[in-house]
N, C-alpha and C. Protein backbone atom coordinates (compact mmCIF):
# COMPACT_ATOMS: atom_id res chain seq x y z
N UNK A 1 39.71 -10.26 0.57
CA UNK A 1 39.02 -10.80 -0.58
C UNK A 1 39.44 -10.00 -1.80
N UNK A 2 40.27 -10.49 -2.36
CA UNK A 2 40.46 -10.07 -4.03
C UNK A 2 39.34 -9.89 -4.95
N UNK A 3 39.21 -9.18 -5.63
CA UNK A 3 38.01 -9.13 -6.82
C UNK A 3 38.81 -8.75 -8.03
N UNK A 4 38.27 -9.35 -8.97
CA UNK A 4 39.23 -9.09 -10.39
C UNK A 4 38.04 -9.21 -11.48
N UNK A 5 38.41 -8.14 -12.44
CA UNK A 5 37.23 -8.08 -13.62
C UNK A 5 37.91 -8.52 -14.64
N UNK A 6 37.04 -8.65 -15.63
CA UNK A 6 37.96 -9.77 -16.84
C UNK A 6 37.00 -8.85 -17.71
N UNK A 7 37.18 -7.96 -18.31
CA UNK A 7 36.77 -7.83 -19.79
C UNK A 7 36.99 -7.97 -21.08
N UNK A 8 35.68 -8.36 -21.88
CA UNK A 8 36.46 -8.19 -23.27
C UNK A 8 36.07 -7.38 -24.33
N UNK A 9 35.74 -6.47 -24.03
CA UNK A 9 34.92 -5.63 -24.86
C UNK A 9 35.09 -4.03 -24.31
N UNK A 10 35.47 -2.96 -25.28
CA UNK A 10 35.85 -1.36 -25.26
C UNK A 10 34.97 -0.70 -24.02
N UNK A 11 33.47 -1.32 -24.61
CA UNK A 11 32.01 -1.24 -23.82
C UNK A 11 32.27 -1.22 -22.72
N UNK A 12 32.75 -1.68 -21.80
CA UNK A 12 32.91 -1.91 -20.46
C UNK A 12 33.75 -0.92 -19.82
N UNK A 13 32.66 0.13 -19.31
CA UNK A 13 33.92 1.29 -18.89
C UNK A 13 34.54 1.25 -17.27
N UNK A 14 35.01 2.29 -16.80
CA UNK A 14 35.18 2.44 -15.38
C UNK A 14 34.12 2.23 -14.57
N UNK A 15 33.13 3.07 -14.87
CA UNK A 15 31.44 3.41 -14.50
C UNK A 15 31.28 1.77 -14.18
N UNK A 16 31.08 1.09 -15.46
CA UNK A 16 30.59 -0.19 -15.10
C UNK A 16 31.43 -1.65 -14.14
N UNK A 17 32.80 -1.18 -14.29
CA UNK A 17 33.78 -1.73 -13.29
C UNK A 17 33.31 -1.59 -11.33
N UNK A 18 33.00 -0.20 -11.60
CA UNK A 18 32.66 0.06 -10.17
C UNK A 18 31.77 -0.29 -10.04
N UNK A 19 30.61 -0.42 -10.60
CA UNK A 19 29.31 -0.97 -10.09
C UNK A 19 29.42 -2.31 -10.15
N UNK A 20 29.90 -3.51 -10.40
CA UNK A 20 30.48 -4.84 -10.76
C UNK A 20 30.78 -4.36 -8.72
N UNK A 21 31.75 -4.10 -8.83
CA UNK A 21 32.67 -4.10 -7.36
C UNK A 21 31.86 -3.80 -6.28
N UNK A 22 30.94 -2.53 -6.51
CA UNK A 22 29.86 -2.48 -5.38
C UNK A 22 28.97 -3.43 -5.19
N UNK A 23 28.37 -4.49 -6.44
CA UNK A 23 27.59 -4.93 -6.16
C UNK A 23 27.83 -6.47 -5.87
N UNK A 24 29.28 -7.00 -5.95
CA UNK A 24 29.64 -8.26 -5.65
C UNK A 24 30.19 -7.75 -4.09
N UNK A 25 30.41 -6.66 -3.70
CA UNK A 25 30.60 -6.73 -2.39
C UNK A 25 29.89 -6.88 -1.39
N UNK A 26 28.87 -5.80 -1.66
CA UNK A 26 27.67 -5.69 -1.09
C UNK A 26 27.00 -6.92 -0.81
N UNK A 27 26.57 -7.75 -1.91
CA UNK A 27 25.97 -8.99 -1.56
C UNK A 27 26.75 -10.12 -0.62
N UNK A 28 28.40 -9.81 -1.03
CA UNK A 28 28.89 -11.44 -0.51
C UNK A 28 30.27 -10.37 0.63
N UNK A 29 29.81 -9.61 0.85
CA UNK A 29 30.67 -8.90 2.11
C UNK A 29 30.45 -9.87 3.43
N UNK A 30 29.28 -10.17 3.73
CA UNK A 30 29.80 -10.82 5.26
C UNK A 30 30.12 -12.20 5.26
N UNK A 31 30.30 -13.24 4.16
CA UNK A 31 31.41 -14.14 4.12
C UNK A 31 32.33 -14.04 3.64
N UNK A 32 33.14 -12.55 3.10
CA UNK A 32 33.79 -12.41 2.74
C UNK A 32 35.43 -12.90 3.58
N UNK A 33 35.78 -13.53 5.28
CA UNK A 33 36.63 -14.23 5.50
C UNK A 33 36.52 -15.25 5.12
N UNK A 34 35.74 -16.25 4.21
CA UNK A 34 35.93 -17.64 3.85
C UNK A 34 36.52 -17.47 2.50
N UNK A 35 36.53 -16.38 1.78
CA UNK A 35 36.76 -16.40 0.63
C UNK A 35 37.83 -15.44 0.06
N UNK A 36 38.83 -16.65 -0.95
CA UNK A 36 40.05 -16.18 -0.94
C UNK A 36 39.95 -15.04 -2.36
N UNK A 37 39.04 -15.79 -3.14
CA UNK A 37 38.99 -14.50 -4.66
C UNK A 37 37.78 -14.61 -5.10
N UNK A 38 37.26 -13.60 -6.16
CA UNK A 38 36.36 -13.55 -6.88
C UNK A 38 36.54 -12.98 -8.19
N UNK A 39 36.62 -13.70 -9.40
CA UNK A 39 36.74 -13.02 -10.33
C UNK A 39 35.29 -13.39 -11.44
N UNK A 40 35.45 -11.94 -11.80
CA UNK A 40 33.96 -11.55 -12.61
C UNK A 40 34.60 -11.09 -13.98
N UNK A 41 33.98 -12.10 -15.09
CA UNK A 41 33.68 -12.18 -16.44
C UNK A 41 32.68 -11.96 -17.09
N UNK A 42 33.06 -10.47 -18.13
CA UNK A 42 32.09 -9.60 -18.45
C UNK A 42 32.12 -10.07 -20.05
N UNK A 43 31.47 -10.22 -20.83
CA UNK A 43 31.19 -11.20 -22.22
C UNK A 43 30.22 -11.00 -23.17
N UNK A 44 30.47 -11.14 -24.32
CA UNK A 44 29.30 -10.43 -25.48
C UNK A 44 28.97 -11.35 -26.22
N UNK A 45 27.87 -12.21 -26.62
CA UNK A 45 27.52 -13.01 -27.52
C UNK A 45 26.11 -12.63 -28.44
N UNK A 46 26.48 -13.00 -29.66
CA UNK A 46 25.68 -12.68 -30.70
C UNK A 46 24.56 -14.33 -30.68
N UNK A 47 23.90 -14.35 -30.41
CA UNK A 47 23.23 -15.89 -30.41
C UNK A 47 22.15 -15.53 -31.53
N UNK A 48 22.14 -16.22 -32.17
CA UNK A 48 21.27 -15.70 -33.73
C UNK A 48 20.17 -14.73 -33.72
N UNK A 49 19.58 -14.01 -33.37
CA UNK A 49 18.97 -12.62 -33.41
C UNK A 49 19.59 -11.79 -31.87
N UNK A 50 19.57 -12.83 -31.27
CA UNK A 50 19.65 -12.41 -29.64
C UNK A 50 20.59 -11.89 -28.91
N UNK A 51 21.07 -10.41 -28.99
CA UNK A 51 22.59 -9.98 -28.57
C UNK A 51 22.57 -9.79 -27.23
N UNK A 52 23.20 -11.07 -26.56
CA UNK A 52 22.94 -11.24 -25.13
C UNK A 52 24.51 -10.51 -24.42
N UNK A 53 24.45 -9.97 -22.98
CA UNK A 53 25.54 -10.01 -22.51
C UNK A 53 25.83 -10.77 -21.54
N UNK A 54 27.04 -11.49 -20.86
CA UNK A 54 27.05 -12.26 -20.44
C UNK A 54 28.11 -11.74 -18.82
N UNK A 55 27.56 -12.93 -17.89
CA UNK A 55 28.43 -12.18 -16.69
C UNK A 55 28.79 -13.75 -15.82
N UNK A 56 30.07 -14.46 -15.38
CA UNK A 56 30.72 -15.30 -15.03
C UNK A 56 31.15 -14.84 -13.70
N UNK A 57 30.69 -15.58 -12.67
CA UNK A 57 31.56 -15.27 -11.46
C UNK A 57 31.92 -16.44 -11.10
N UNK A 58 33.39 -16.12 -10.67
CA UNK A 58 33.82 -17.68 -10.09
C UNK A 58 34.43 -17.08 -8.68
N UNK A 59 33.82 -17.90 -7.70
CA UNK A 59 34.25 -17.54 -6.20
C UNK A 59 35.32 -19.05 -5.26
N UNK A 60 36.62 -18.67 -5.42
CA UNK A 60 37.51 -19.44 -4.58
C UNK A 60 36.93 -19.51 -3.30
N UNK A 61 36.83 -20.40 -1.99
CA UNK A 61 36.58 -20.30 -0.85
C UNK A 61 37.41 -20.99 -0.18
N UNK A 62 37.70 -20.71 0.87
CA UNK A 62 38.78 -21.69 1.54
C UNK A 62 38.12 -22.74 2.24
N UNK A 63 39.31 -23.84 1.86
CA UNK A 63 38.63 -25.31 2.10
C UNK A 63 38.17 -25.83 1.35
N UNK A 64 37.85 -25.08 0.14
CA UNK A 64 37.21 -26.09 -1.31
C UNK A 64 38.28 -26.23 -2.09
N UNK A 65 38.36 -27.04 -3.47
CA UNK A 65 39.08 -27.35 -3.93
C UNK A 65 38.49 -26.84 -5.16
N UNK A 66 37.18 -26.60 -5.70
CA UNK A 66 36.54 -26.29 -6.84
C UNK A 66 36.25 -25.20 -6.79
N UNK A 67 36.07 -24.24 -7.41
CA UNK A 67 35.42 -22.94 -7.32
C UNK A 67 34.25 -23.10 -7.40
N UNK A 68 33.53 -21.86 -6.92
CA UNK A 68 31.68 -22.26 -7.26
C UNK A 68 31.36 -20.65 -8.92
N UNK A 69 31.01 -21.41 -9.57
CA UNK A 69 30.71 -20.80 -10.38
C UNK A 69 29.19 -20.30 -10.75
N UNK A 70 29.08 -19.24 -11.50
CA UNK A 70 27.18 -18.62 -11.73
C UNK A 70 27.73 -18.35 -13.15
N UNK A 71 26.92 -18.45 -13.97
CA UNK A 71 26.71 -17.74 -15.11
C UNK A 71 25.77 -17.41 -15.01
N UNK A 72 25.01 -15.98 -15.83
CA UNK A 72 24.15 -15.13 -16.19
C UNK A 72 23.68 -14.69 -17.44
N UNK A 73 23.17 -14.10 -17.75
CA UNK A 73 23.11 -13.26 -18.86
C UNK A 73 21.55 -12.80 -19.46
N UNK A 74 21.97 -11.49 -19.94
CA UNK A 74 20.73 -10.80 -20.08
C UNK A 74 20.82 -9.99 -21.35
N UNK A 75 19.90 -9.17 -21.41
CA UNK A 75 19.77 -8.05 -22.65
C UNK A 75 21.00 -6.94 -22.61
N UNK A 76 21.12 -6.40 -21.30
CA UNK A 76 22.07 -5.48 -20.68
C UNK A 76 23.36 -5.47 -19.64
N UNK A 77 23.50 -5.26 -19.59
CA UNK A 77 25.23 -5.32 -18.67
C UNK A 77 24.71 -5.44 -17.42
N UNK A 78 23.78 -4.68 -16.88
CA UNK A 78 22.93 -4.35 -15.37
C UNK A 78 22.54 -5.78 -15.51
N UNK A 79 21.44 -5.85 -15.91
CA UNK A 79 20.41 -7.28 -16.01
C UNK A 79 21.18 -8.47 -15.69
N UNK A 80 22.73 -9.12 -16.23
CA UNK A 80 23.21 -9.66 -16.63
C UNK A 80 23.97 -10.10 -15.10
N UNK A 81 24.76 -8.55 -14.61
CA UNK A 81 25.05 -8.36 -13.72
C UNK A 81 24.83 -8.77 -12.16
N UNK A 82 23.42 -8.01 -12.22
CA UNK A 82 22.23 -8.61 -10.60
C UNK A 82 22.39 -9.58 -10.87
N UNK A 83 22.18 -10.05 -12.22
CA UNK A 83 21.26 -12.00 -11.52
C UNK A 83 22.38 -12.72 -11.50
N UNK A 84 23.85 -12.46 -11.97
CA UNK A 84 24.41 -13.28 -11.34
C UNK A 84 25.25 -13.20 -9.58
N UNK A 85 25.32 -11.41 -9.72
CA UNK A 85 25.73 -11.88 -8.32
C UNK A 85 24.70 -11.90 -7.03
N UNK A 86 22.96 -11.88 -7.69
CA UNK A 86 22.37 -12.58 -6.75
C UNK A 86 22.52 -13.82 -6.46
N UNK A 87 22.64 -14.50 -7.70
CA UNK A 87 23.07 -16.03 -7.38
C UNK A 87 23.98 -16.95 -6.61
N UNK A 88 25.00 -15.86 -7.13
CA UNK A 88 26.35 -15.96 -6.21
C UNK A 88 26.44 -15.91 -4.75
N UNK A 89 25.29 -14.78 -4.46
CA UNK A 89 25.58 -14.96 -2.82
C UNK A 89 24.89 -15.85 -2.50
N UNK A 90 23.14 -16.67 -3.04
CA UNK A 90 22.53 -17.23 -2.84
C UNK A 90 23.63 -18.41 -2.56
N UNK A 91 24.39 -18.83 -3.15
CA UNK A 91 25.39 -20.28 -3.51
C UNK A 91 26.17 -20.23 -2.06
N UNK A 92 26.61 -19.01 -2.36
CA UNK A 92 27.86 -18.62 -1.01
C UNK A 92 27.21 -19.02 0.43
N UNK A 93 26.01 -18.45 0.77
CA UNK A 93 25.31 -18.79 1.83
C UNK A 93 25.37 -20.36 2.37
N UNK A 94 25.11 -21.13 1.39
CA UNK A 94 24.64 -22.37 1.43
C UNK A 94 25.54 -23.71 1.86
């Protein structure tokens, strides 16, 4: 299983790379033979008072033709983070 981070922003250090990696593994490690990649999109939007951060996972699986995608987003990089790759495994399961 490949994992790939996509950042776009200085903000996003090593520190937060690795915790991205521990925590998309951790959750989606034991279907991890159905699945060929996962790449995670880390994102900053200004929404008129509301400086949200944003987190995109798109998970290839074999045998699909579509990826399954989560978007997220929260106040913080963490926040933003959990809820999408809780979602993600929630999806993956299913």
């Amino acid at each position: 299983m490949k994992t790939e981070i996509v950042a776009r922003h200085p903000e996003i250090d090593e520190t937060l790379r690795r915790y991205v990696l521990r925590r998309v593994r951790s959750a989606i490690n034991r279907l991890s033979t159905q699945i060929k990649n996962i790449t995670v999109k880390l994102d900053r939007h200004s929404a008129q008072q509301a400086d949200q951060r944003n987190c995109v996972i798109e998970i290839r699986i074999d045998g699909q033709e579509a990826p399954l995608i989560v978007d997220s987003a929260g106040p913080h990089w963490l926040s933003a983070i959990d809820k999408a790759v809780e979602s993600a495994a929630r999806a993956v399961r299913r």
